[in-house]
Structures are given as structure tokens and as C-alpha cells.
N, C-alpha and C. Protein backbone atom coordinates (compact mmCIF):
# COMPACT_ATOMS: atom_id res chain seq x y z
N UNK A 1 -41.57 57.05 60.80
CA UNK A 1 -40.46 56.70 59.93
C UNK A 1 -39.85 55.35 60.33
N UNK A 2 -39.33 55.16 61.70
CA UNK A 2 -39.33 53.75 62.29
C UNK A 2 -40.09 52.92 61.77
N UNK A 3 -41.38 53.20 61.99
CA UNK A 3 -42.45 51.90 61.71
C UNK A 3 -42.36 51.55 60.49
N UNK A 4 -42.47 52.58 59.33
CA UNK A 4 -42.08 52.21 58.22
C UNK A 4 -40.82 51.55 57.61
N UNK A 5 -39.76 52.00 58.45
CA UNK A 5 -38.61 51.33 58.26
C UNK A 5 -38.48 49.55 58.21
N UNK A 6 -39.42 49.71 59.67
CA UNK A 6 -39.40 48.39 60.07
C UNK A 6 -40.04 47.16 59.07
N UNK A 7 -40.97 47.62 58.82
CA UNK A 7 -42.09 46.87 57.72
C UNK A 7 -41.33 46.76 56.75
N UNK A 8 -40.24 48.12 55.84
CA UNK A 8 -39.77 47.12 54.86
C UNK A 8 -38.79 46.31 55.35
N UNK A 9 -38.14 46.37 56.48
CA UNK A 9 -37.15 45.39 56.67
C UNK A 9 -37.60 43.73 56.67
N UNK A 10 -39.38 43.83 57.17
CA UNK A 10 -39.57 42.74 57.62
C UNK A 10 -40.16 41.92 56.20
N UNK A 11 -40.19 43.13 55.29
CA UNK A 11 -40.71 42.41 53.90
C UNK A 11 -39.91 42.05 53.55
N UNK A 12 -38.87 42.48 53.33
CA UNK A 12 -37.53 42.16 52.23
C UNK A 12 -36.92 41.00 53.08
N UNK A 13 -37.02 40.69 54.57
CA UNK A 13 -37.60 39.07 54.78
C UNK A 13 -37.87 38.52 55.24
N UNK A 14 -38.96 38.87 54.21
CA UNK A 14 -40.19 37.30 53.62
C UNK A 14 -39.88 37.07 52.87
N UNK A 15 -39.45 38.37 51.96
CA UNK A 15 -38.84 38.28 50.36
C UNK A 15 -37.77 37.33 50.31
N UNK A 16 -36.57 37.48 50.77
CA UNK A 16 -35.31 36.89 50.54
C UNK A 16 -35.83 35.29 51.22
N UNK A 17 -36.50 34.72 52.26
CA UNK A 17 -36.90 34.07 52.62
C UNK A 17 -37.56 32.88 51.56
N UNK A 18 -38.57 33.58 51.37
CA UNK A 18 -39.31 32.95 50.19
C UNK A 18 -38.47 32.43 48.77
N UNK A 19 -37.86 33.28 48.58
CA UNK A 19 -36.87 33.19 47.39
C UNK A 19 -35.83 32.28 47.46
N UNK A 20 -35.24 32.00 49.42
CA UNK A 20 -34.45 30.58 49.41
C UNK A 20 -35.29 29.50 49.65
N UNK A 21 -36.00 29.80 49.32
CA UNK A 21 -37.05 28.01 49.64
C UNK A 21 -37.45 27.70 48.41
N UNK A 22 -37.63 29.04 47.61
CA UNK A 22 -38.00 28.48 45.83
C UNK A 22 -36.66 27.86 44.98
N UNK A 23 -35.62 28.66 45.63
CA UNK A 23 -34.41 28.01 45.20
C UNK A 23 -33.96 26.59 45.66
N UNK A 24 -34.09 26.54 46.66
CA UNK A 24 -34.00 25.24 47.17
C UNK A 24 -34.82 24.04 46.88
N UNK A 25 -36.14 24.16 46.44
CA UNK A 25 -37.10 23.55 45.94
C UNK A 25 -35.91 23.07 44.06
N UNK A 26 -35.56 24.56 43.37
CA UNK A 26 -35.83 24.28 42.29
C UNK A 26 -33.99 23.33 42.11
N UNK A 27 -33.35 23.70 43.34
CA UNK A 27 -31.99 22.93 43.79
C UNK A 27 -32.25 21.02 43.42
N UNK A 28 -33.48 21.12 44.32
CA UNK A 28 -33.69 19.67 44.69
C UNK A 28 -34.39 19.16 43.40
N UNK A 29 -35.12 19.81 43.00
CA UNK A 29 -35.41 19.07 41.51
C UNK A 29 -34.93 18.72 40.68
N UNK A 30 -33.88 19.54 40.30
CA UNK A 30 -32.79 19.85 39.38
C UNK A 30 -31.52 18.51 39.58
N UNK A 31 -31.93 18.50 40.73
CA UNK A 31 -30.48 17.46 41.22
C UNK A 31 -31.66 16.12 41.10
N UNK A 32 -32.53 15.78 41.49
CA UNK A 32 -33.15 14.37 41.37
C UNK A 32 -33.59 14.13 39.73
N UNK A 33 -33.75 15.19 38.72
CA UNK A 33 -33.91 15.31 37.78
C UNK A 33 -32.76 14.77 36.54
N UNK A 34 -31.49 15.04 37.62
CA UNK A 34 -30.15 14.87 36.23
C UNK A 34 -30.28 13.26 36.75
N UNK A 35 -30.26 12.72 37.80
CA UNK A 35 -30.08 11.20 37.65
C UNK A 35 -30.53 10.50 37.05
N UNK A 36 -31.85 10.71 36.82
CA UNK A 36 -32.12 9.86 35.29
C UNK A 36 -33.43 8.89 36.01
N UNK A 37 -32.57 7.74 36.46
CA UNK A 37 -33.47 7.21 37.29
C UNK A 37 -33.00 6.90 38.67
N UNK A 38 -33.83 6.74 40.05
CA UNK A 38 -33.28 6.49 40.95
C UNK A 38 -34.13 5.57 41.79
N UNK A 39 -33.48 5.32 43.01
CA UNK A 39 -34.75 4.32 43.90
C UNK A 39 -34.24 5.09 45.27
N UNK A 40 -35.60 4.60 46.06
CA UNK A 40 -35.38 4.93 47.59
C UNK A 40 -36.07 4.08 48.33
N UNK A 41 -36.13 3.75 49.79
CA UNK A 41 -36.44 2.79 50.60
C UNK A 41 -36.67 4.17 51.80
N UNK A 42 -38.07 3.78 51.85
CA UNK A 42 -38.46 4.71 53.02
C UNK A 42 -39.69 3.95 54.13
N UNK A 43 -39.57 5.18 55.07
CA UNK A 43 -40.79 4.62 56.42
C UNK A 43 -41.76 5.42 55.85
N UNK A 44 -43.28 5.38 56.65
CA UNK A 44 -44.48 6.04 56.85
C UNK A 44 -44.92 5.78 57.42
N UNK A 45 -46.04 7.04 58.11
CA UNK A 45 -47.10 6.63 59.13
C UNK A 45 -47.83 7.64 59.05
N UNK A 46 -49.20 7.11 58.87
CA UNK A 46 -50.45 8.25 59.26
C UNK A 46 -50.58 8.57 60.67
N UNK A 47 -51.05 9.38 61.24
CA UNK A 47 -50.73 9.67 62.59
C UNK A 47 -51.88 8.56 63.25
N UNK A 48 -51.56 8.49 63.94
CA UNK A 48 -51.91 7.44 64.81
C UNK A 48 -52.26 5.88 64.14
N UNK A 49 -51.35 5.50 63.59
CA UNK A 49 -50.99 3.77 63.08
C UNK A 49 -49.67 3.62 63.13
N UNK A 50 -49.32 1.87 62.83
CA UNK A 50 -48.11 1.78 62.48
C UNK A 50 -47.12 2.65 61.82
N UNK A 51 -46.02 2.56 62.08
CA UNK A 51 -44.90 2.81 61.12
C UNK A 51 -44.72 1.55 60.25
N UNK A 52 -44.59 1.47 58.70
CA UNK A 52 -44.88 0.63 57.32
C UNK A 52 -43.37 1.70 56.55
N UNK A 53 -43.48 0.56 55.92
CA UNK A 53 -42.06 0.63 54.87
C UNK A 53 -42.31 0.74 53.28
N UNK A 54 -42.20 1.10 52.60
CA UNK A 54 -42.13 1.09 51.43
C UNK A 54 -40.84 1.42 50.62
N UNK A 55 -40.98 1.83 49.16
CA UNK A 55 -40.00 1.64 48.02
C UNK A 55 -40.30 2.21 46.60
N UNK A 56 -39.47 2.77 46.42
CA UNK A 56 -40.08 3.68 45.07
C UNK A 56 -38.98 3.85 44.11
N UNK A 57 -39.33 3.65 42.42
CA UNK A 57 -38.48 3.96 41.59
C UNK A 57 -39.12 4.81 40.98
N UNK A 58 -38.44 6.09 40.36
CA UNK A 58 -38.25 6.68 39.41
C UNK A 58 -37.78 7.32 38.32
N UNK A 59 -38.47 7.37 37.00
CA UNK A 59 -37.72 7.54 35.85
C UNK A 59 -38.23 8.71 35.17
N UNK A 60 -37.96 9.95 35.20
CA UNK A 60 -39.06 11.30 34.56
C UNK A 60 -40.26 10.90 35.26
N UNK A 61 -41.30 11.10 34.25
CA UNK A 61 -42.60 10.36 34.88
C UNK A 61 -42.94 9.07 35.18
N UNK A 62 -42.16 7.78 34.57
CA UNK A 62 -42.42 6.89 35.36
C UNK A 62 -42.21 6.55 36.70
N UNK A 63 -43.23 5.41 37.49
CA UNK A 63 -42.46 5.10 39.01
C UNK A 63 -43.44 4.03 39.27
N UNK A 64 -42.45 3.39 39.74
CA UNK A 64 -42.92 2.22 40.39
C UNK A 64 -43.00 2.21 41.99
N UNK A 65 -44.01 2.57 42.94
CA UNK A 65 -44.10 2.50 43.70
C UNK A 65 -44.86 1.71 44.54
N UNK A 66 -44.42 1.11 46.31
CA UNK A 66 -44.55 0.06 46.77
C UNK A 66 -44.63 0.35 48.51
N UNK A 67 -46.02 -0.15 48.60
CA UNK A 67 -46.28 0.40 49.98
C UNK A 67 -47.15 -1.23 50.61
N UNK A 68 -47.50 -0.98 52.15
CA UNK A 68 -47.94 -1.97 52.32
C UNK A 68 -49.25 -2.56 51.64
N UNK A 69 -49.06 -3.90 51.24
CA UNK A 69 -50.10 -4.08 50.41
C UNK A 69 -50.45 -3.63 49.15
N UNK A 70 -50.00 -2.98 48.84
CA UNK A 70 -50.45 -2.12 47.28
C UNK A 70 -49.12 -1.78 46.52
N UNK A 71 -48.95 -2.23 45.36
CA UNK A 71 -48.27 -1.22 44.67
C UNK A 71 -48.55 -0.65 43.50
N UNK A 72 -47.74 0.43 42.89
CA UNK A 72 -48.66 1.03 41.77
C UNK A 72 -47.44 1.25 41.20
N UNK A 73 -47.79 0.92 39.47
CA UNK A 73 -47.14 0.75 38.35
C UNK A 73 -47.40 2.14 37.33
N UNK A 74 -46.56 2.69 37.18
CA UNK A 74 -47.40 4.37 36.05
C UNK A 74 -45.70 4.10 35.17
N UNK A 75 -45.82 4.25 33.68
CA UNK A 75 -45.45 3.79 32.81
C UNK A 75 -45.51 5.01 31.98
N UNK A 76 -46.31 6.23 32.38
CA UNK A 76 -46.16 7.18 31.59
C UNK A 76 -47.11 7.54 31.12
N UNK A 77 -48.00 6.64 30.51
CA UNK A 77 -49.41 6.37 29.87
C UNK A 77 -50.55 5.47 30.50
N UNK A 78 -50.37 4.72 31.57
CA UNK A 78 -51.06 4.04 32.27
C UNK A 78 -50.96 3.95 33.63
N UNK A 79 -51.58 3.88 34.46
CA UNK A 79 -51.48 3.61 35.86
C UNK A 79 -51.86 2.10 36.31
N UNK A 80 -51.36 1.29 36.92
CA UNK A 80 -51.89 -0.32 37.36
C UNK A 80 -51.34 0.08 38.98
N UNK A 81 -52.71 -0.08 39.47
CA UNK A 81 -53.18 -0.37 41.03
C UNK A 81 -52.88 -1.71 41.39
N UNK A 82 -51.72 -2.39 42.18
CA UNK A 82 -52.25 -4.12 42.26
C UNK A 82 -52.22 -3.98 43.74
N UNK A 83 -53.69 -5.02 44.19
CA UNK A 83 -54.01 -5.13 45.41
C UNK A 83 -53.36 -6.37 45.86
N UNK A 84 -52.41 -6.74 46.80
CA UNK A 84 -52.12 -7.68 47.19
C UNK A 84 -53.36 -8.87 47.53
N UNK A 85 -53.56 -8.38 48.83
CA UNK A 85 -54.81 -9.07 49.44
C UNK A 85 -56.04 -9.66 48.83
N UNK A 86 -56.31 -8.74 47.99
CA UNK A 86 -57.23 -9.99 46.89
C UNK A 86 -56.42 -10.32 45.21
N UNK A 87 -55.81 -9.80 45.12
CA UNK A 87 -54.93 -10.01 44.01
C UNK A 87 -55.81 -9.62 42.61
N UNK A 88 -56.04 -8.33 42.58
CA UNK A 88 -56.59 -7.41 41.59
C UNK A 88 -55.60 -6.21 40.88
N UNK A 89 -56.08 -6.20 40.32
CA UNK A 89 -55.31 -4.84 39.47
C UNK A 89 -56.27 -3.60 39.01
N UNK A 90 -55.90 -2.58 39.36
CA UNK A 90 -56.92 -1.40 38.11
C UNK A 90 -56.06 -0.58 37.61
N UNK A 91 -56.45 -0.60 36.41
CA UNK A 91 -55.59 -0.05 35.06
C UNK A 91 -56.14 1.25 34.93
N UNK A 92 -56.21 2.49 34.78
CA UNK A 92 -56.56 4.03 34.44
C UNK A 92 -55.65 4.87 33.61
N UNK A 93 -56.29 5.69 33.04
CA UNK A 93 -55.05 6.49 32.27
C UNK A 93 -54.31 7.48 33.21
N UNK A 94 -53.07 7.64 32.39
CA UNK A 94 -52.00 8.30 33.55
C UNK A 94 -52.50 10.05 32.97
N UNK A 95 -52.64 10.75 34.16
CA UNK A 95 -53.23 12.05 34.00
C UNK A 95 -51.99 12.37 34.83
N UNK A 96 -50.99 13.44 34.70
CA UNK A 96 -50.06 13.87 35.37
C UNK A 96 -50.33 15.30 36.24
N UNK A 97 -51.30 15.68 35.86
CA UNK A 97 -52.43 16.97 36.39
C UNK A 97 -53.09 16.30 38.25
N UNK A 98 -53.56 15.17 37.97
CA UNK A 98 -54.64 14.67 39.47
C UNK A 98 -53.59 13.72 39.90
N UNK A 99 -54.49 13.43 41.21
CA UNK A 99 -53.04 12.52 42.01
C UNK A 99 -53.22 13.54 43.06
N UNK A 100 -52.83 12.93 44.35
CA UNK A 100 -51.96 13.63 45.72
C UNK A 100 -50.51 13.78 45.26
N UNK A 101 -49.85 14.11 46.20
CA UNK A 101 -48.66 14.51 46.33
C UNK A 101 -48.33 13.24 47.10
N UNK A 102 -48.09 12.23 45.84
CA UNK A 102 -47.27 10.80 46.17
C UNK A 102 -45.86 10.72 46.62
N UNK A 103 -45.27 10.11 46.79
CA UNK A 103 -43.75 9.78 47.11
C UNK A 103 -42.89 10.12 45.91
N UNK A 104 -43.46 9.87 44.29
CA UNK A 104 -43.10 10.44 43.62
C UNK A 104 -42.74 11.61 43.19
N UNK A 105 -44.21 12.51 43.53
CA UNK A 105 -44.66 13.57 42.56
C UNK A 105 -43.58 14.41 43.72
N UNK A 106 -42.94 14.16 45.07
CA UNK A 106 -42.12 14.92 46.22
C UNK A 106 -41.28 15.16 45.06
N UNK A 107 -40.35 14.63 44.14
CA UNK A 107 -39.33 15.27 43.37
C UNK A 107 -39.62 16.10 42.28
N UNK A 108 -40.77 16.26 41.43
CA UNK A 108 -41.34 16.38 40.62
C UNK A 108 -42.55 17.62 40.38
N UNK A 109 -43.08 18.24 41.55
CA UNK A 109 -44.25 18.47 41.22
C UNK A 109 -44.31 20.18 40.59
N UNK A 110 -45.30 20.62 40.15
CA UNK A 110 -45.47 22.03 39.71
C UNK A 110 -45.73 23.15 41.10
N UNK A 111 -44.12 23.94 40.73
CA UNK A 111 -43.81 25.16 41.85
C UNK A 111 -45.26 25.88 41.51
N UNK A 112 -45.40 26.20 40.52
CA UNK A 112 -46.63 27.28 40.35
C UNK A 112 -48.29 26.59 41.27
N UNK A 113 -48.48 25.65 41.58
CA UNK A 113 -49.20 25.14 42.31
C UNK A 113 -48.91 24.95 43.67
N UNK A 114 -48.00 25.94 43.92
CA UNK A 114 -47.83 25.89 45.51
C UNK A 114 -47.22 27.02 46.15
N UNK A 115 -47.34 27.78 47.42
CA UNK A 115 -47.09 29.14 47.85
C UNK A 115 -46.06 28.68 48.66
N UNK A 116 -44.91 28.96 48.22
CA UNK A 116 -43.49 27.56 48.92
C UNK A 116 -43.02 28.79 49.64
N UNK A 117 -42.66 28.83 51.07
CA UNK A 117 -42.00 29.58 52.21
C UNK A 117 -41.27 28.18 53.06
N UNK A 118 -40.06 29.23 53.54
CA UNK A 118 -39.06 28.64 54.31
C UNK A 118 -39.09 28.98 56.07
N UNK A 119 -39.36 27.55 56.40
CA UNK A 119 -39.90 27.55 57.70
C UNK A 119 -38.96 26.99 58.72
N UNK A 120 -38.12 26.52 58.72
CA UNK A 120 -37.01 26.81 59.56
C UNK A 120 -35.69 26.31 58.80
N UNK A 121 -34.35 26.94 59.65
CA UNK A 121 -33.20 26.18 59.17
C UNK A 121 -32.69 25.47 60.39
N UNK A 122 -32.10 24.07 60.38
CA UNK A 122 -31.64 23.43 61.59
C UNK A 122 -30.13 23.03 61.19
N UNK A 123 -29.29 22.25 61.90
CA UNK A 123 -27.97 21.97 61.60
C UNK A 123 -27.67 21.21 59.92
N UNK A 124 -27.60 21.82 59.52
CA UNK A 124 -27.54 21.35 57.48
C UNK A 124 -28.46 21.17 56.87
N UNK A 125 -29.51 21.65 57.41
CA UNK A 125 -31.09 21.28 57.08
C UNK A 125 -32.10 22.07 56.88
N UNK A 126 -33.06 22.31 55.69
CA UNK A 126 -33.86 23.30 55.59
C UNK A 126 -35.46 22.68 55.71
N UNK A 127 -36.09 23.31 56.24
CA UNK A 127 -37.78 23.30 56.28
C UNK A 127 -38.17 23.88 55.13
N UNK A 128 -38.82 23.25 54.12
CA UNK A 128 -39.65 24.27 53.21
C UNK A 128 -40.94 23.65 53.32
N UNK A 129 -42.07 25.01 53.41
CA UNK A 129 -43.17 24.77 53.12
C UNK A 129 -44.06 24.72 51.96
N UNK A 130 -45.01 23.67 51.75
CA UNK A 130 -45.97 24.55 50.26
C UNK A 130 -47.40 24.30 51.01
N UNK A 131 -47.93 25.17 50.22
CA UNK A 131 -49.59 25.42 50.32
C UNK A 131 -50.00 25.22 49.05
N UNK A 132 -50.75 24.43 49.04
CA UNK A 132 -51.54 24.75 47.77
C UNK A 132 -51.88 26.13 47.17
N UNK A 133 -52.03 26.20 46.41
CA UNK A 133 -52.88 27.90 45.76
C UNK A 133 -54.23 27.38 45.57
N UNK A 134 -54.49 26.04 44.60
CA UNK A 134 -55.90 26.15 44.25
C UNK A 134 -56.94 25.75 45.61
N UNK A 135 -58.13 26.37 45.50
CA UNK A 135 -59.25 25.57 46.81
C UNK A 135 -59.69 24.55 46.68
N UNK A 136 -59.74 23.93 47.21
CA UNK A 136 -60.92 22.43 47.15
C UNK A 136 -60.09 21.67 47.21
N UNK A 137 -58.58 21.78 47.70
CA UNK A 137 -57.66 20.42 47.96
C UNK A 137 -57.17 19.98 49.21
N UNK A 138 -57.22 18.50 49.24
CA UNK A 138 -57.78 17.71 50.11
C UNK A 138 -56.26 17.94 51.04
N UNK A 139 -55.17 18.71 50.37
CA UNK A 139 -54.08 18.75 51.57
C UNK A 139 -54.20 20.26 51.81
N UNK A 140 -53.60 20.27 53.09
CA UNK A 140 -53.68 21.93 53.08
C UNK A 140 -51.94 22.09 53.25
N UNK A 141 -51.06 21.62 53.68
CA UNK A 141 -49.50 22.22 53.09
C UNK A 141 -48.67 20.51 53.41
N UNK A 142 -47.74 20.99 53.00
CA UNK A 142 -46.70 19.69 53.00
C UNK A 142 -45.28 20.26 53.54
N UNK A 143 -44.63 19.74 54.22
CA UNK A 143 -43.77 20.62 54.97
C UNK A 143 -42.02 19.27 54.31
N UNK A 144 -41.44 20.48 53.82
CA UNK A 144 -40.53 19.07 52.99
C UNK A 144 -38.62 19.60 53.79
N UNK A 145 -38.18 18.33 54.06
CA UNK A 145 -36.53 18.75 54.78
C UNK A 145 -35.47 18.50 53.84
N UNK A 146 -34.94 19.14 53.56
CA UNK A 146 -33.88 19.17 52.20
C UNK A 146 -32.74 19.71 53.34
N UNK A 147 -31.33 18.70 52.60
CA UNK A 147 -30.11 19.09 52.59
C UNK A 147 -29.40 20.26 52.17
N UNK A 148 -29.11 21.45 52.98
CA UNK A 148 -28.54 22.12 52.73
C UNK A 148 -27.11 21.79 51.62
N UNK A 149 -26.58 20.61 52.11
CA UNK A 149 -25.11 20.29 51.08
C UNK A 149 -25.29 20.36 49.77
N UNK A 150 -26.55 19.01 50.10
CA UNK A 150 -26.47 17.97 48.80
C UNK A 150 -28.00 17.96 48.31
N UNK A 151 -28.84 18.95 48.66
CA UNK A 151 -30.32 19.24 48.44
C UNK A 151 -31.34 18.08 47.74
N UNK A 152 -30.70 16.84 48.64
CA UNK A 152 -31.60 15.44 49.12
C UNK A 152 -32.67 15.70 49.63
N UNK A 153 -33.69 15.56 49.60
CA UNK A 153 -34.66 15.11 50.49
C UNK A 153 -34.66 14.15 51.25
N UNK A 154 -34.73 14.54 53.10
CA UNK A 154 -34.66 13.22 53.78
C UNK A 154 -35.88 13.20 54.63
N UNK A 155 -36.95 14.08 54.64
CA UNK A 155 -38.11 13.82 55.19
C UNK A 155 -39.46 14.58 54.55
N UNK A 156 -40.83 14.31 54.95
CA UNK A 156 -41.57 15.25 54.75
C UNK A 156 -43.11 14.60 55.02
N UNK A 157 -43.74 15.61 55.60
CA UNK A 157 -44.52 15.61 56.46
C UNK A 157 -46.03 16.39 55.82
N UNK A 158 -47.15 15.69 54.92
CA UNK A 158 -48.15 15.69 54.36
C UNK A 158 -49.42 16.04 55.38
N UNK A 159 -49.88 17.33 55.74
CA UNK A 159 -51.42 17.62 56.38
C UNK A 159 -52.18 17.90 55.70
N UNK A 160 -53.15 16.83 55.87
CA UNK A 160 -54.74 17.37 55.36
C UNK A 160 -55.66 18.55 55.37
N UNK A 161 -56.31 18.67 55.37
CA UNK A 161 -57.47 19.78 55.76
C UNK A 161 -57.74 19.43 56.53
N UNK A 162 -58.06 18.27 57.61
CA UNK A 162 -58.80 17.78 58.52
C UNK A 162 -57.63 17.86 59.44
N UNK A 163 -56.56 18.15 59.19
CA UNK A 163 -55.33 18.25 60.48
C UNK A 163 -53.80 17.02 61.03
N UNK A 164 -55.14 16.04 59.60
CA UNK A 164 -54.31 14.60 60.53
C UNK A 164 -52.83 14.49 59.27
N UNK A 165 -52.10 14.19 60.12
CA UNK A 165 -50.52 14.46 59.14
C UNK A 165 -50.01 12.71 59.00
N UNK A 166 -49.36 12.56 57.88
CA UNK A 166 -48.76 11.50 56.93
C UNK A 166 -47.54 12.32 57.13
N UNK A 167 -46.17 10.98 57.68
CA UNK A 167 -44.88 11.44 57.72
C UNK A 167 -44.28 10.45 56.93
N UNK A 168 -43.40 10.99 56.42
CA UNK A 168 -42.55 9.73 55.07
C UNK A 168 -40.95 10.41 55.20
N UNK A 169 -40.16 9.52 55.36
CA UNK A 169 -38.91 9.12 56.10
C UNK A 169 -37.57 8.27 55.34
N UNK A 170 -36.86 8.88 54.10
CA UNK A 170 -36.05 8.07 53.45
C UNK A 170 -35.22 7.73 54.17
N UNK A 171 -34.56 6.07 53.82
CA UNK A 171 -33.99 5.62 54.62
C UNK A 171 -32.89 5.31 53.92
N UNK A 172 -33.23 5.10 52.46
CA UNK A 172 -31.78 5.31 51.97
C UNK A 172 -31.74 5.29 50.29
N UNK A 173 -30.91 5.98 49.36
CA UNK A 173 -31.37 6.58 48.23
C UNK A 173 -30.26 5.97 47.60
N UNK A 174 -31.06 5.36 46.44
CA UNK A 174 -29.63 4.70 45.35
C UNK A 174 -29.97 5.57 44.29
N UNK A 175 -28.89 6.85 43.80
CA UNK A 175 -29.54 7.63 42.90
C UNK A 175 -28.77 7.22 41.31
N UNK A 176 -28.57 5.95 41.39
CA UNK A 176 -28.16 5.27 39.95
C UNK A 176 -29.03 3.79 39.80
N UNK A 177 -30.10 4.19 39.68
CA UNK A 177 -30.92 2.53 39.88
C UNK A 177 -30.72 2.03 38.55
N UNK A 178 -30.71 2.93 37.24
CA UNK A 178 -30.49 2.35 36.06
C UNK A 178 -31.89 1.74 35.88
N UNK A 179 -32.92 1.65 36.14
CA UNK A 179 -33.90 0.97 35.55
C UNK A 179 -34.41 0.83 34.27
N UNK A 180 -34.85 0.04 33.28
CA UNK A 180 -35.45 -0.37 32.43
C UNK A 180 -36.94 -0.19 32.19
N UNK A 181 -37.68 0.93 31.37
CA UNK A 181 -38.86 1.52 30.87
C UNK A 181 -39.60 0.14 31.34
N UNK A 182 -39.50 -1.15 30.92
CA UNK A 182 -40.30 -2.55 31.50
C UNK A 182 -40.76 -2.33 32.55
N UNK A 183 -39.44 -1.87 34.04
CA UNK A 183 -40.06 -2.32 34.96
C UNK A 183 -40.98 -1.46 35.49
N UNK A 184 -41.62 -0.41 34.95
CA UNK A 184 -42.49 0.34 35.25
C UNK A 184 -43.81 -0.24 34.44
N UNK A 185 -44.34 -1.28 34.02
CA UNK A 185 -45.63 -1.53 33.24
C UNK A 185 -45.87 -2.79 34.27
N UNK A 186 -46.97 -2.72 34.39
CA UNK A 186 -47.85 -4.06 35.06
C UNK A 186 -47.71 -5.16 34.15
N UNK A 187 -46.82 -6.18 34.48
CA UNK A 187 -46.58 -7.92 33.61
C UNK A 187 -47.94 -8.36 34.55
N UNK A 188 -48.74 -8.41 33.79
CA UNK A 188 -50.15 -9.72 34.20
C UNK A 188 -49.13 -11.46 34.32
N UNK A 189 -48.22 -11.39 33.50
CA UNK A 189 -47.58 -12.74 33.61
C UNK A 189 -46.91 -13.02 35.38
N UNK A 190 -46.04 -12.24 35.68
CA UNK A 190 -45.53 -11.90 37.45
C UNK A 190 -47.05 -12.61 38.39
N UNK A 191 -48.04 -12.18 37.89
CA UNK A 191 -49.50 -12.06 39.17
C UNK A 191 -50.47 -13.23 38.55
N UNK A 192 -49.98 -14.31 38.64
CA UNK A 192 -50.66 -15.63 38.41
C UNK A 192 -52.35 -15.19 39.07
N UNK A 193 -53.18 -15.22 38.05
CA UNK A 193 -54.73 -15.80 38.49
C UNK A 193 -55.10 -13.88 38.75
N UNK A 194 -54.52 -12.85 38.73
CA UNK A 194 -54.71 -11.57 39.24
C UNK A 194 -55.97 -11.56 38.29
N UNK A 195 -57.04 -10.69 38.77
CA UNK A 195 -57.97 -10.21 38.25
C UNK A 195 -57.83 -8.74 37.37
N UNK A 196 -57.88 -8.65 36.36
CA UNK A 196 -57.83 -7.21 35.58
C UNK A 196 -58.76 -6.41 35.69
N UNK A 197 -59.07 -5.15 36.38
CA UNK A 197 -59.84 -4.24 36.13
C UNK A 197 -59.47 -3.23 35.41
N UNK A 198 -59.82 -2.98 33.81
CA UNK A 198 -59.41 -1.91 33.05
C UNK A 198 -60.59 -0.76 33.15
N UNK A 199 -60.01 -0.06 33.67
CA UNK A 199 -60.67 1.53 33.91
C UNK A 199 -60.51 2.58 32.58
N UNK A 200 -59.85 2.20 31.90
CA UNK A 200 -59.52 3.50 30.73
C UNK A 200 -60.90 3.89 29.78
């Protein structure tokens, strides 16, 4: 009777457990969702390289995002790759289905594609985890730190299947960027002499 006791105690939580990390997930969406559009300035590092800086806007599905060397332009309907270093571009259609779990898609992505548990709480701060559900993907969980207050995201920490972890680090969030549908499309005019590769 004990033992049984015990087991449901220890289900009901996982249960209640699970259920504050889906809330908290659907907290943080909800809140990066009413701003409309916003920007952030963050760190990264694959494990064992530099720490690199980047920058990201977003608008619903658009975002303009900006990492070393590369940035990428998605407009809703198009994606533009521009390579600094040789000064190229590749154009593809915007599929909102494929993609990693970009800097973007962290505010954005589909709960039902992920087995989200709550993995620790620290001083105002929650751990949530996701796993993928489907097989054959190239991450195996993403471990994300949300504000208990103000259910910000201020860190989160991307592992592969192969073990090796990507950490990304906001450094500071303007959640009224006001941006303009423009500045999310690739201007060929901005990238004097850029080479066009259209993929569509």
C-alpha cells in the first residue's frame, strides 16, 4: 500500500512538474508574442571555440538575424543567407516546418514537437527542458532559462546527438524595436558587387 502510495505521489510530480514548464513555455511565448516586434543582442559559443556576439530581430515570422560572418534575412516568404567573407547571398523559400532551433524559432517554436519537463528552479529562475518527439533529429534536447517574474528568456543551451552543446546568452532585450516589414528582405542595393544565388 506504501509502495503504491508512493508511485502516485511521485507521478502527480512529474505531472504538476511537467505542467509548470508547459506553462511557462506557453508564459514566455505569449509575452514575446504581444510585442509585436523586438530585438536582442546576445553571446554564443560552441563548446570548445570562441565566445562571438550576435543580434536578432523579430517580427511574427520575420527575423533578421546576425552572427559572426553571416547573416540571414527571412521576410516570411524567403530566406537570404549573406556570406560576409566572400560576399554571396542564397535566396530559398521560407519553409517554417525545417530549420534548427535558431535564435529565433527560441520564442516561437511548436510545443507539440517537443516533450518539455522542468529541470530545475534556481533564485527567480526556471530550467525547462525539450526533447524532440520526432527521430532522426540532429538535436537531442535544448535546455531553456526563463524568468520566473517576467518569463524572459535569458539563456539556453542547444545539445546535439553527438553531445557537443551550443550556449546562447542574451545580453540585452529591446522589446519595442518597432521594425519595418523592409528591414527583414535582402536590399541587393546595401551589398555592392554581392553575388546572388537563387535557390527557389
Amino acid at each position: 500500500m506504501k509502495k503504491g502510495l508512493l508511485v502516485l505521489c511521485l507521478s502527480f510530480s512529474v505531472f504538476a512538474q511537467s505542467n509548470k514548464a508547459v506553462s511557462l513555455i506557453d508564459g514566455m511565448q505569449k509575452k514575446y508574442k504581444a510585442m509585436g516586434s523586438f530585438s536582442a543582442n546576445f553571446t554564443y559559443q560552441t563548446e570548445g571555440a570562441a565566445t562571438m556576439s550576435g543580434s536578432i530581430t523579430v517580427k511574427g515570422t520575420k527575423f533578421r538575424l546576425k552572427t559572426a560572418g553571416q547573416e540571414i534575412f527571412n521576410n516570411g516568404k524567403e530566406v537570404a543567407t549573406y556570406i560576409k567573407e566572400i560576399n554571396e547571398v542564397n535566396i530559398s523559400s521560407f519553409d517554417p516546418s525545417e530549420g534548427d532551433l535558431n535564435p529565433a524559432k527560441i520564442y516561437s517554436f511548436d510545443k507539440k514537437a517537443y516533450k518539455i519537463s522542468l529541470k530545475g528552479v534556481s533564485v527567480g529562475v526556471s530550467t525547462v527542458e525539450l526533447a524532440p518527439v520526432a527521430k532522426g533529429t540532429q538535436v537531442k534536447s535544448i535546455a531553456l532559462k526563463i524568468s520566473n517574474a517576467d518569463l524572459t528568456v535569458s539563456e539556453w543551451t542547444i545539445i546535439n546527438k553527438a553531445g557537443k552543446k551550443q550556449h546562447f546568452k542574451v545580453a540585452k532585450l529591446n522589446p519595442k524595436a518597432n521594425a519595418d516589414d523592409k528591414f527583414f528582405s535582402f536590399d541587393k542595393k546595401a551589398f555592392p558587387g554581392v553575388e546572388v544565388n537563387d535557390l527557389r
